[in-house]
C-alpha atoms as a PDB file:
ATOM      1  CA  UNK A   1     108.875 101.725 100.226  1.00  0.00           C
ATOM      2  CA  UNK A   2     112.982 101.467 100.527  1.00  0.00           C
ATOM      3  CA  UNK A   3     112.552 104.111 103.464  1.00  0.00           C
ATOM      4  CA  UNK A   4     110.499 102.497 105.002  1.00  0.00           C
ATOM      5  CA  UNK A   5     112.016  99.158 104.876  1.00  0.00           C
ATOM      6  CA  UNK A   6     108.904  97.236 102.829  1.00  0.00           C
ATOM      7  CA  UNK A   7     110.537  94.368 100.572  1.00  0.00           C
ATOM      8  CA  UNK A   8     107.510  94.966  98.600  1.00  0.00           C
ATOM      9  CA  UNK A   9     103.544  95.157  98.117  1.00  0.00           C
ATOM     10  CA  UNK A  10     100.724  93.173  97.318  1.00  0.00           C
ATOM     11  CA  UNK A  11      97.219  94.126  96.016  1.00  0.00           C
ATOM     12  CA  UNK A  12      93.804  92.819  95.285  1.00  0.00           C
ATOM     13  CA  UNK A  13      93.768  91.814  91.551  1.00  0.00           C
ATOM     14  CA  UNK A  14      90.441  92.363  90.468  1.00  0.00           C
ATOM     15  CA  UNK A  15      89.591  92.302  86.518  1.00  0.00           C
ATOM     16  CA  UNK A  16      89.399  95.974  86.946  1.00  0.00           C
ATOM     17  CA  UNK A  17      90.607  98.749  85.479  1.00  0.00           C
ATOM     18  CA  UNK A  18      91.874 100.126  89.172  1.00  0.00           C
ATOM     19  CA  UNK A  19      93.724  97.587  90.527  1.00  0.00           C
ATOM     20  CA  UNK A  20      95.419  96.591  86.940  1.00  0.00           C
ATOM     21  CA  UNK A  21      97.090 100.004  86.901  1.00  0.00           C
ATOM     22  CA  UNK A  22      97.629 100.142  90.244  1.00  0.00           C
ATOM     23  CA  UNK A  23      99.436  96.732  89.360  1.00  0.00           C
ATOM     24  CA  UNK A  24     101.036  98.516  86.898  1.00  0.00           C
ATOM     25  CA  UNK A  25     102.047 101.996  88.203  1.00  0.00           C
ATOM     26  CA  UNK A  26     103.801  99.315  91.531  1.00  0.00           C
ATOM     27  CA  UNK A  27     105.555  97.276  88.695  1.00  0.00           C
ATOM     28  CA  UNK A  28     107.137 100.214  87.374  1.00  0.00           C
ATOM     29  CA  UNK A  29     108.243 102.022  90.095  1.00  0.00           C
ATOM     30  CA  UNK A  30     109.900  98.478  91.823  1.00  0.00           C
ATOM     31  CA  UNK A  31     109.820  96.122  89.921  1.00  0.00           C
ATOM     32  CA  UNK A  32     108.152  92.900  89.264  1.00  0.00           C
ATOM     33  CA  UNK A  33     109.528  90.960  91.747  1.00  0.00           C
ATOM     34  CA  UNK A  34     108.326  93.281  94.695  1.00  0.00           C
ATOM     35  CA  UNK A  35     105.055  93.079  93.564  1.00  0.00           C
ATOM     36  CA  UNK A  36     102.444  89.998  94.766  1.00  0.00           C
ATOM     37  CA  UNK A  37      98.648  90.092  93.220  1.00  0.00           C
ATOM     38  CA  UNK A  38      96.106  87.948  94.549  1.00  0.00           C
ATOM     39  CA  UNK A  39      92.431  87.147  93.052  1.00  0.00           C
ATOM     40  CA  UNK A  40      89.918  86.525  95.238  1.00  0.00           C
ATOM     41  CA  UNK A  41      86.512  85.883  93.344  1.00  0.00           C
ATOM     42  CA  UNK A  42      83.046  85.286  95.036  1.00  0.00           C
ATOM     43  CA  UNK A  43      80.593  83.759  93.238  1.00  0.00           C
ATOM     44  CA  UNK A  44      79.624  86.777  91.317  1.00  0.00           C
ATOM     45  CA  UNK A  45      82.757  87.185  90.082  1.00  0.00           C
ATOM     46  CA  UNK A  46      82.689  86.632  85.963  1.00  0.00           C
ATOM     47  CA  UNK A  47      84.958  84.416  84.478  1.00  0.00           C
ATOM     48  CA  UNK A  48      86.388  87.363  81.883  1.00  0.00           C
ATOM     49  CA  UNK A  49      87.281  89.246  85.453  1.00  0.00           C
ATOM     50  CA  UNK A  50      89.448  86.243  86.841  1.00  0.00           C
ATOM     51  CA  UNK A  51      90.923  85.849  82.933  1.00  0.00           C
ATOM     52  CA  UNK A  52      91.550  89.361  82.992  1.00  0.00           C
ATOM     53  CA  UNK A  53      93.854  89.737  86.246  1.00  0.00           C
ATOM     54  CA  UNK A  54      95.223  87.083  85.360  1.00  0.00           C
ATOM     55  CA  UNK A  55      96.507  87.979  81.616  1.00  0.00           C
ATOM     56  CA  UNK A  56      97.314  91.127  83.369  1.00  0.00           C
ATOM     57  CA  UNK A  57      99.734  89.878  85.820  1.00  0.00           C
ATOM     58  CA  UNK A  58     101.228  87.600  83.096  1.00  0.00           C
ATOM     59  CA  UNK A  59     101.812  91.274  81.347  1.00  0.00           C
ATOM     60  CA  UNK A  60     103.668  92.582  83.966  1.00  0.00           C
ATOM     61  CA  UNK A  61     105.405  89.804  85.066  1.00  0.00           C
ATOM     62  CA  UNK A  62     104.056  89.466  88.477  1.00  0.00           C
ATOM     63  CA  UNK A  63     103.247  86.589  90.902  1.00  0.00           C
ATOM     64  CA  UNK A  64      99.559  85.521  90.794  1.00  0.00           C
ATOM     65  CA  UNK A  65      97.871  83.816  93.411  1.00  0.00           C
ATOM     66  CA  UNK A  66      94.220  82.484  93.254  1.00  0.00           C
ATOM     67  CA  UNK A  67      91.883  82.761  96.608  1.00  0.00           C
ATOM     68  CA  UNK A  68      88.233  81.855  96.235  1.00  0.00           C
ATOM     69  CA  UNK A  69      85.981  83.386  99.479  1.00  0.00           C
ATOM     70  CA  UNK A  70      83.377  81.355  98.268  1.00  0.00           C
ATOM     71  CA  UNK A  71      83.726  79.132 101.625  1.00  0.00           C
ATOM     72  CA  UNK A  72      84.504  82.187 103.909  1.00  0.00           C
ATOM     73  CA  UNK A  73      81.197  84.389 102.457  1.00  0.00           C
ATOM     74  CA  UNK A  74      79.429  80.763 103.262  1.00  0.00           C
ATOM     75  CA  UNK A  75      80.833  81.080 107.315  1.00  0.00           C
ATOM     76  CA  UNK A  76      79.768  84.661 107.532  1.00  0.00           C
ATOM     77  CA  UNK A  77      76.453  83.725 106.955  1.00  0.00           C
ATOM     78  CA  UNK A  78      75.803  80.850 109.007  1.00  0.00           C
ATOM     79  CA  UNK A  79      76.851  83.124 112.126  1.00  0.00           C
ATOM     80  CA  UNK A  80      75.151  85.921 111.350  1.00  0.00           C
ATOM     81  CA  UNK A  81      71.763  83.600 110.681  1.00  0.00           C
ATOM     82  CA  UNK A  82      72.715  81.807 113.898  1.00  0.00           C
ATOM     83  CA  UNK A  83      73.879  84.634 116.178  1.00  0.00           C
ATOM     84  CA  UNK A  84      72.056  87.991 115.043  1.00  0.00           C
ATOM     85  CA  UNK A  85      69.030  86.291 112.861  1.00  0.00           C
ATOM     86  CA  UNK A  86      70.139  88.341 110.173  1.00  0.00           C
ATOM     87  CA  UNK A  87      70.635  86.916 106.611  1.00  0.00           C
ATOM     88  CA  UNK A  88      73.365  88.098 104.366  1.00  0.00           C
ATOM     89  CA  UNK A  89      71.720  89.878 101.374  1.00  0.00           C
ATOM     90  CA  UNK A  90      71.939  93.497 100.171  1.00  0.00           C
ATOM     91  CA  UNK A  91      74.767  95.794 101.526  1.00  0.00           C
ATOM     92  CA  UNK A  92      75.494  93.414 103.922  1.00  0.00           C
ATOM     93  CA  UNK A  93      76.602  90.387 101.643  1.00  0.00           C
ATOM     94  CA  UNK A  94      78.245  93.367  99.361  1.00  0.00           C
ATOM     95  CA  UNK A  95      80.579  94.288 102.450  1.00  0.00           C
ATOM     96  CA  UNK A  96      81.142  91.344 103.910  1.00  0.00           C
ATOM     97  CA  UNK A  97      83.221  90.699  99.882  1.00  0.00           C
ATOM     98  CA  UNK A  98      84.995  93.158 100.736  1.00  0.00           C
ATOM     99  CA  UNK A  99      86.004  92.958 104.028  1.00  0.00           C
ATOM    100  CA  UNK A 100      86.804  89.093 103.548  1.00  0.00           C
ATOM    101  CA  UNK A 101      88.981  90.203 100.943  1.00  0.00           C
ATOM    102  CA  UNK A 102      90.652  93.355 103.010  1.00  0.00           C
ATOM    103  CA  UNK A 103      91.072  90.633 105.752  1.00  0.00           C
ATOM    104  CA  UNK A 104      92.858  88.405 103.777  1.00  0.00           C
ATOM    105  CA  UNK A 105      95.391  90.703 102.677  1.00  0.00           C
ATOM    106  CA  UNK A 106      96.173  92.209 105.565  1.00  0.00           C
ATOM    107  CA  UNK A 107      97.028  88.789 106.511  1.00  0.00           C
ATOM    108  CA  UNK A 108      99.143  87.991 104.027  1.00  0.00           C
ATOM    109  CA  UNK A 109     100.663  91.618 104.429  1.00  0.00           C
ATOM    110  CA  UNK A 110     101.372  90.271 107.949  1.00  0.00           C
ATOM    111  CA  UNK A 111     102.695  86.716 106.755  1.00  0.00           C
ATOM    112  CA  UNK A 112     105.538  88.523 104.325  1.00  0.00           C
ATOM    113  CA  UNK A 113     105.905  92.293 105.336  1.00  0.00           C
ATOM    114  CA  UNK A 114     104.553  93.320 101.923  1.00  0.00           C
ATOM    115  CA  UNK A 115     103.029  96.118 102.136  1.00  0.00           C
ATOM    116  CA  UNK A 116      98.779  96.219 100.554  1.00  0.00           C
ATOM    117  CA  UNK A 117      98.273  99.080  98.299  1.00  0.00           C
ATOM    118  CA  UNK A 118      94.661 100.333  97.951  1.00  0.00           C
ATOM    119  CA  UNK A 119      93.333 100.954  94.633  1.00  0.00           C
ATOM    120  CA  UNK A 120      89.971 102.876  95.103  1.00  0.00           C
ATOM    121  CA  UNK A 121      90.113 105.964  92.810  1.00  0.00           C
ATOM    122  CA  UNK A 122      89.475 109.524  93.708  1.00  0.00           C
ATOM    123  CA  UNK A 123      86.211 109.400  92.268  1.00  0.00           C
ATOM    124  CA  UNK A 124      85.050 106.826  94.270  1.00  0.00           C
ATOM    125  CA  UNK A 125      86.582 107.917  97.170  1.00  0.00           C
ATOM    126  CA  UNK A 126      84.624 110.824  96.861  1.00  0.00           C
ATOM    127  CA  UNK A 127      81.113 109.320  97.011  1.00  0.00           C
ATOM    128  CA  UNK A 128      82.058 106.936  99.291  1.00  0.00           C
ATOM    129  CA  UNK A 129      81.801 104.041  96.733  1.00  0.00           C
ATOM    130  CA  UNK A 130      84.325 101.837  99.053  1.00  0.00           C
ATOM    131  CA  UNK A 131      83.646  99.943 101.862  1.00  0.00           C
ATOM    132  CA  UNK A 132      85.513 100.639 105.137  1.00  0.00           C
ATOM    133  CA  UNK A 133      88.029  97.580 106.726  1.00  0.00           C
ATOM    134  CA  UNK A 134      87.838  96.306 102.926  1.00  0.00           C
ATOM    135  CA  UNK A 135      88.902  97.527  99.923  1.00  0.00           C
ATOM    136  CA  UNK A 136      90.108 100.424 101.718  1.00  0.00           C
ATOM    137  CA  UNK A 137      92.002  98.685 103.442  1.00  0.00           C
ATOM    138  CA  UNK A 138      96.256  99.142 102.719  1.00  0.00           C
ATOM    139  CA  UNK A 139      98.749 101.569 103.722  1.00  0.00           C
ATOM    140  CA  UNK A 140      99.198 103.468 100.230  1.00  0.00           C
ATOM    141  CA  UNK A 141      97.000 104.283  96.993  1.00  0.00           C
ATOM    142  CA  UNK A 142      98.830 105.727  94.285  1.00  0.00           C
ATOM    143  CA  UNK A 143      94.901 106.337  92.821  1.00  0.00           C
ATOM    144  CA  UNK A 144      93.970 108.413  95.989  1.00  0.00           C
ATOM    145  CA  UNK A 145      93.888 111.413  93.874  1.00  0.00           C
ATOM    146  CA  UNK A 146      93.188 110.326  90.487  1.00  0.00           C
ATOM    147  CA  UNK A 147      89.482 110.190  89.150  1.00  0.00           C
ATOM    148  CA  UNK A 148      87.624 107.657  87.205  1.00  0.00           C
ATOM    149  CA  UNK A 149      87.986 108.743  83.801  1.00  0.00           C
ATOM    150  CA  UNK A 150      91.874 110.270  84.205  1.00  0.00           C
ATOM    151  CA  UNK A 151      92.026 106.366  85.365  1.00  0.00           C
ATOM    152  CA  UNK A 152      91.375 105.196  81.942  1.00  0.00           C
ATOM    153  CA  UNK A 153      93.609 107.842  80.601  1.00  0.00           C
ATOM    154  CA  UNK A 154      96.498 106.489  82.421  1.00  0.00           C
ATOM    155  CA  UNK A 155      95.713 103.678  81.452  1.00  0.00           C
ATOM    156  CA  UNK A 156      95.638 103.798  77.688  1.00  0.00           C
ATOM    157  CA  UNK A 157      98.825 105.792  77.939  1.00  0.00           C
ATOM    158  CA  UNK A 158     100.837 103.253  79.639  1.00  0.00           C
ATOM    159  CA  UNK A 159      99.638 100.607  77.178  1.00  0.00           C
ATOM    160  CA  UNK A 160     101.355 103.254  74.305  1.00  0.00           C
ATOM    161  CA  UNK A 161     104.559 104.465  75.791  1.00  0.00           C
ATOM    162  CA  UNK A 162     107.110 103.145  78.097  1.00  0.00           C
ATOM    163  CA  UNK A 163     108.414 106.022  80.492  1.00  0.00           C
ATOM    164  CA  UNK A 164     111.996 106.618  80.334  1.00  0.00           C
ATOM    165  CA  UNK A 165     113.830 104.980  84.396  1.00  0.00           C
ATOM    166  CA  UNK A 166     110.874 102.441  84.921  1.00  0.00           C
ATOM    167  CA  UNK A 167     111.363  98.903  85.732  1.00  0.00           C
ATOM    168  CA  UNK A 168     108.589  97.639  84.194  1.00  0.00           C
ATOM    169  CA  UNK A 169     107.985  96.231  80.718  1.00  0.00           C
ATOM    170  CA  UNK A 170     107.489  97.865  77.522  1.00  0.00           C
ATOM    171  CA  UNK A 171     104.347  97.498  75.830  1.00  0.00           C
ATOM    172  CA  UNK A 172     100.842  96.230  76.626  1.00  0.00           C
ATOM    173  CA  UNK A 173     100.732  95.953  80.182  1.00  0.00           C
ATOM    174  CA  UNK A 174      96.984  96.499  80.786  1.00  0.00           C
ATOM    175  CA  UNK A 175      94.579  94.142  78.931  1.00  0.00           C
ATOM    176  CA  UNK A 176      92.326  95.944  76.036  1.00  0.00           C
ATOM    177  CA  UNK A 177      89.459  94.512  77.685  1.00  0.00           C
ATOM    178  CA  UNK A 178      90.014  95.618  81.019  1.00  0.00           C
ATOM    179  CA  UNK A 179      89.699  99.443  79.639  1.00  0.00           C
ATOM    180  CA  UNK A 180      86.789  98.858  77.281  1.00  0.00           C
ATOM    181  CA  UNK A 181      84.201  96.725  79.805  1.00  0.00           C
ATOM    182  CA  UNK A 182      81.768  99.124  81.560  1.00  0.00           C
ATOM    183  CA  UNK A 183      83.231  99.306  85.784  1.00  0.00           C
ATOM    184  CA  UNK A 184      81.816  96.840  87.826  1.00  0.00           C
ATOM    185  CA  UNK A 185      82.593  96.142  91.585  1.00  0.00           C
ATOM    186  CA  UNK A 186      80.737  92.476  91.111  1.00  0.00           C
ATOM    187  CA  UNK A 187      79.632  92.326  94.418  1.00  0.00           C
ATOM    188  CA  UNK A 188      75.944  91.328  92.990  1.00  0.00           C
ATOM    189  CA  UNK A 189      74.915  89.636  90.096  1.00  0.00           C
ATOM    190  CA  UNK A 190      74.753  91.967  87.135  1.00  0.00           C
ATOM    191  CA  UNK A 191      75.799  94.708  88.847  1.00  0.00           C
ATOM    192  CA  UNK A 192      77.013  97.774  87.196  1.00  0.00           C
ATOM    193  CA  UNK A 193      78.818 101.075  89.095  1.00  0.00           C
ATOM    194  CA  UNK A 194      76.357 103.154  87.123  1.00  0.00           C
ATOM    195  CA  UNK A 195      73.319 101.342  88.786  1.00  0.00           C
ATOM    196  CA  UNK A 196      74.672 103.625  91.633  1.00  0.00           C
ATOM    197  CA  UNK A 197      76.328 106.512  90.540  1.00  0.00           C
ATOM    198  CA  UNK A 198      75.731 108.880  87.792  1.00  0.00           C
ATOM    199  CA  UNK A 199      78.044 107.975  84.355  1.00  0.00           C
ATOM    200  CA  UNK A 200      81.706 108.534  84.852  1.00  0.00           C
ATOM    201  CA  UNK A 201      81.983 111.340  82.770  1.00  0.00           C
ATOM    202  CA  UNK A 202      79.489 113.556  84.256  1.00  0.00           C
ATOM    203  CA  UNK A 203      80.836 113.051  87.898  1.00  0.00           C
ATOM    204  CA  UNK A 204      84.220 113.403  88.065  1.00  0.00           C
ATOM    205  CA  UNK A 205      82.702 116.954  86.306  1.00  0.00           C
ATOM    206  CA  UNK A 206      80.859 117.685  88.668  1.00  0.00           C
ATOM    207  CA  UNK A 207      83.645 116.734  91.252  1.00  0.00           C
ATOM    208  CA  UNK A 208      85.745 118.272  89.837  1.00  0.00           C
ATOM    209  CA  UNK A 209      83.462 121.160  90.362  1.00  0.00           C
ATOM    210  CA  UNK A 210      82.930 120.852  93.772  1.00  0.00           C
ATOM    211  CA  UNK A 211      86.101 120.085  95.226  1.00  0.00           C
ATOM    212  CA  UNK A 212      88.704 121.682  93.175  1.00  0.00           C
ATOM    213  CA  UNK A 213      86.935 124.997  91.664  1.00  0.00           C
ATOM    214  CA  UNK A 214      84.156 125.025  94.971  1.00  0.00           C
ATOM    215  CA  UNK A 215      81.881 126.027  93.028  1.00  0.00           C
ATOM    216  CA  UNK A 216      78.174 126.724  93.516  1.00  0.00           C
ATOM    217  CA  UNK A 217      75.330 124.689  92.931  1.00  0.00           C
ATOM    218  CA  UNK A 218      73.331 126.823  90.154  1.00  0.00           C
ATOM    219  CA  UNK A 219      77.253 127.539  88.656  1.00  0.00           C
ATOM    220  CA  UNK A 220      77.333 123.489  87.866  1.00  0.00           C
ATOM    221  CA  UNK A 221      73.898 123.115  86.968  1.00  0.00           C
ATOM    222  CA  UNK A 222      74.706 125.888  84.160  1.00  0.00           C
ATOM    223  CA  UNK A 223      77.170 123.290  82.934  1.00  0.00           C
ATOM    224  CA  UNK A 224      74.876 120.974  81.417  1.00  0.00           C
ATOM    225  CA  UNK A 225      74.247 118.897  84.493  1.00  0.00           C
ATOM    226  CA  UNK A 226      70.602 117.630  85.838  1.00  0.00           C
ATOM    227  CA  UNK A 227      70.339 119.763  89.088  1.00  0.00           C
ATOM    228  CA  UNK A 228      69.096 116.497  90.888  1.00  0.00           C
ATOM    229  CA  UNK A 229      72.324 114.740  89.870  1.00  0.00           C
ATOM    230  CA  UNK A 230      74.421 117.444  91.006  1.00  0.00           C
ATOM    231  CA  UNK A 231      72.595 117.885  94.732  1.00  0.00           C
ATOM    232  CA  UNK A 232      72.700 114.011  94.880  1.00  0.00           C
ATOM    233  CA  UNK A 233      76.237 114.255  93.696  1.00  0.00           C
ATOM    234  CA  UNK A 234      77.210 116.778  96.566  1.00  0.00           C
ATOM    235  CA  UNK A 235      75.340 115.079  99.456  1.00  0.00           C
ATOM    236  CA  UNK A 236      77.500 112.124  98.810  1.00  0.00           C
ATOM    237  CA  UNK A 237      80.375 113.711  98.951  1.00  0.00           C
ATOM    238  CA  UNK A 238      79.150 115.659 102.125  1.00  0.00           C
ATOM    239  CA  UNK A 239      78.292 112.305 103.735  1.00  0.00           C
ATOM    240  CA  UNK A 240      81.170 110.395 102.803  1.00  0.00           C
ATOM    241  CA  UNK A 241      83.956 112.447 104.568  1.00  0.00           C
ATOM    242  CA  UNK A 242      83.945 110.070 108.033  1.00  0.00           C
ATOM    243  CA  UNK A 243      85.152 107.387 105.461  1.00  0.00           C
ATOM    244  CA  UNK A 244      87.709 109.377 103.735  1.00  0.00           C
ATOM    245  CA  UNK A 245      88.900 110.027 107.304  1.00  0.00           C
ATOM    246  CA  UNK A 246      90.220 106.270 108.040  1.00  0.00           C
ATOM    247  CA  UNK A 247      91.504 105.973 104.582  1.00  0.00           C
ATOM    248  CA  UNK A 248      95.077 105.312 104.091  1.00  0.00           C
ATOM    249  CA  UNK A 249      97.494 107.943 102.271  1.00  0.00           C
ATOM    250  CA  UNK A 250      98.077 108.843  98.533  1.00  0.00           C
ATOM    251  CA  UNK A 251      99.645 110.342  95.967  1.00  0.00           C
ATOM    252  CA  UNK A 252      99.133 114.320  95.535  1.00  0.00           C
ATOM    253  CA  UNK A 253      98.787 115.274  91.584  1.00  0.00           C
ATOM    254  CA  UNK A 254      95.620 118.110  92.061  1.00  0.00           C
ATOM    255  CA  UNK A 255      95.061 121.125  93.469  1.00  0.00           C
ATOM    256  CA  UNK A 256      92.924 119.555  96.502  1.00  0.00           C
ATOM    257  CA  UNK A 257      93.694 116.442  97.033  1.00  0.00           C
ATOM    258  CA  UNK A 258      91.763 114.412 100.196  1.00  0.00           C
ATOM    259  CA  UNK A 259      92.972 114.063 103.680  1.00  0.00           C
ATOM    260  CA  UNK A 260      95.511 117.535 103.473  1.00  0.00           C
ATOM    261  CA  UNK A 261      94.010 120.109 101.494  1.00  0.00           C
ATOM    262  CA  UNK A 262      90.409 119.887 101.265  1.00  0.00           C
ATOM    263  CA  UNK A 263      88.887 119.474 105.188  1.00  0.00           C
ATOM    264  CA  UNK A 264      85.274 119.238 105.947  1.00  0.00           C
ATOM    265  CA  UNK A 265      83.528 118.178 109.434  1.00  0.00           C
ATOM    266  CA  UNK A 266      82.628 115.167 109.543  1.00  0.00           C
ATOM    267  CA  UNK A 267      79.065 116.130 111.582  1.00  0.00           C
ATOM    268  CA  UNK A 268      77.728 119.581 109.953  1.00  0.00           C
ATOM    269  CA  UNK A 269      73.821 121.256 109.167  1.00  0.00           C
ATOM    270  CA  UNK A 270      74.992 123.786 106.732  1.00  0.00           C
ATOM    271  CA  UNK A 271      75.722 121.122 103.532  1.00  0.00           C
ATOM    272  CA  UNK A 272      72.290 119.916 103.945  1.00  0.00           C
ATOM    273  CA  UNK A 273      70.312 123.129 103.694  1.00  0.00           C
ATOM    274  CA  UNK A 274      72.523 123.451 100.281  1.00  0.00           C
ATOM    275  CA  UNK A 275      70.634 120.133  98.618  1.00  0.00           C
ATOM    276  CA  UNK A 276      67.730 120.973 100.175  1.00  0.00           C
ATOM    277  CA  UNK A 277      67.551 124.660  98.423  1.00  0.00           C
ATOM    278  CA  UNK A 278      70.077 123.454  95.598  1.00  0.00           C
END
C-alpha cells in the first residue's frame, strides 16, 4: 500500500465471514483509519447481515457507510425489460448484485484513491463461486489463497489472540455470529452456498486434493468422497480458470497458489474426458 502510494482501502462489508476478516486482517496491518467499509444490501439482504457488518466495523474501529442498491437493481431491470425483453430473475438478478456493488466501489475507489480489496476466498475462487466485474472486482485479496474452512480458522484465532506489531485492537474483532451462521452470498431469498456447492469441509478436501497434491480421481474418491462430488468438484475447477484469469492479485501462503504457480488453459479436451471416465 505505502509503495504504492494508496492512503488506504475500502471493501464491501457484507455480514460475512470473508469480508469481516478481510476487514480485519486490513485493520491490522494499517490501521483503522486507512480502512473505509461500505454495506450495500439488496432486498434479500437479512437484517442480522446489515447488524453484523455493522457491529463488526464498530469492533475494529472503522468507518461505516450504508448504500442500499435497492433503487439501482430497480433501473437495471426496467432497461433490460425495455431494451433486451429480458426480465431480471435467476443468475441474471444474482449478478447484476454484484456488479452494482463492484461498480460502486470502484467508484468510490476513484472518488478517494482508496484502494478496494477483494474478499472472495480460495475456495470459491476455485469453483468459480464469484461473479466477474463484481465481487471480484479490487486490486488485492489477502483471501486469494486461503480456503473456506482455514477462513473460519483465522477467524476464531484473531478473535483469541492479538499478534504482537499490529495496529489493530485487541480482542473480539469478528462478531460470534458472523463465524457460527451457515455462508450465504444472499443474492436470493433463502439462499444458502451449500444449495450450490458441496459442504465446506469436503471441498476444500477435495481441493486441496486437486490442486496442491494433483492427485487422481480414484486416489480422492478412496478418501471418503462421493465420486460424483469429486468429478463435479473438478469440472468446476476446470471451467472456472477464464475467471481466475481477470482476478486481481493475492497473498501466497500454499504450495500452489492461483495466477503463478498452478496454470491451466483456459480452452482444453483432455479435463473433460477425466469426468467423463472419472
Amino acid at each position: 500500500m505505502n509503495k504504492n502510494n494508496f492512503p488506504g482501502v475500502l471493501l464491501g462489508m457484507s455480514g460475512g465471514i470473508d469480508s469481516a476478516l478481510s476487514a480485519a486482517i486490513a485493520v491490522d496491518a494499517l490501521g483503522p483509519d486507512r480502512v473505509q467499509c461500505y454495506m450495500m444490501p439488496s432486498p434479500h439482504t437479512s437484517q442480522e447481515s446489515v447488524d453484523d457488518a455493522a457491529e463488526c466495523a464498530k469492533l475494529l474501529g472503522i468507518k461505516h457507510g450504508n448504500m442500499p442498491i435497492d433503487h439501482a437493481m430497480k433501473t437495471y431491470a426496467e432497461m433490460l425489460k425495455t431494451s433486451a425483453n429480458q426480465n431480471l430473475s435467476g443468475t441474471t438478478a444474482e449478478n447484476i448484485q454484484a456488479r452494482t456493488r463492484g461498480m460502486l466501489l470502484m467508484a468510490l475507489s476513484n472518488a478517494t484513491g482508496y484502494m478496494v480489496l477483494s474478499t472472495g476466498n480460495k475456495s470459491e475462487m476455485s469453483v468459480g463461486y464469484a461473479t466477474l466485474y463484481g465481487d471480484m472486482c479490487g486490486g488485492y485479496n489477502v483471501l486469494k489463497d486461503v480456503y473456506k474452512m482455514m477462513v473460519f480458522e483465522l477467524s476464531k484465532w484473531r478473535n483469541q489472540y492479538h499478534p504482537a506489531n499490529v495496529k489493530g485492537p485487541a480482542g473480539r474483532v469478528i462478531p460470534e455470529r458472523i463465524i457460527t451462521k451457515p455462508p450465504s452470498a444472499e443474492l436470493s431469498p433463502g439462499q444458502k452456498d451449500e444449495d450450490s456447492l458441496p459442504p465446506y469441509a469436503a471441498l476444500d478436501d477435495i481441493l486441496h486434493c486437486l490442486v496442491e497434491e494433483e492427485m487422481n480421481i480414484d486416489a480422492i474418491v478412496e478418501r471418503g468422497h462421493a465420486v460424483e462430488t469429486v468429478n463435479k468438484v473438478w469440472k468446476l475447477l476446470d471451467h472456472a480458470e477464464y475467471k481466475r484469469r481477470q482476478a486481481c492479485p493475492g497473498v501466497k501462503i500454499s504450495r500452489k497458489a492461483f495466477g503463478r504457480d498452478r496454470r491451466y488453459p483456459i480452452t482444453n479436451k483432455f479435463t473433460d474426458l477425466i469426468v467423463e471416465n472419472g
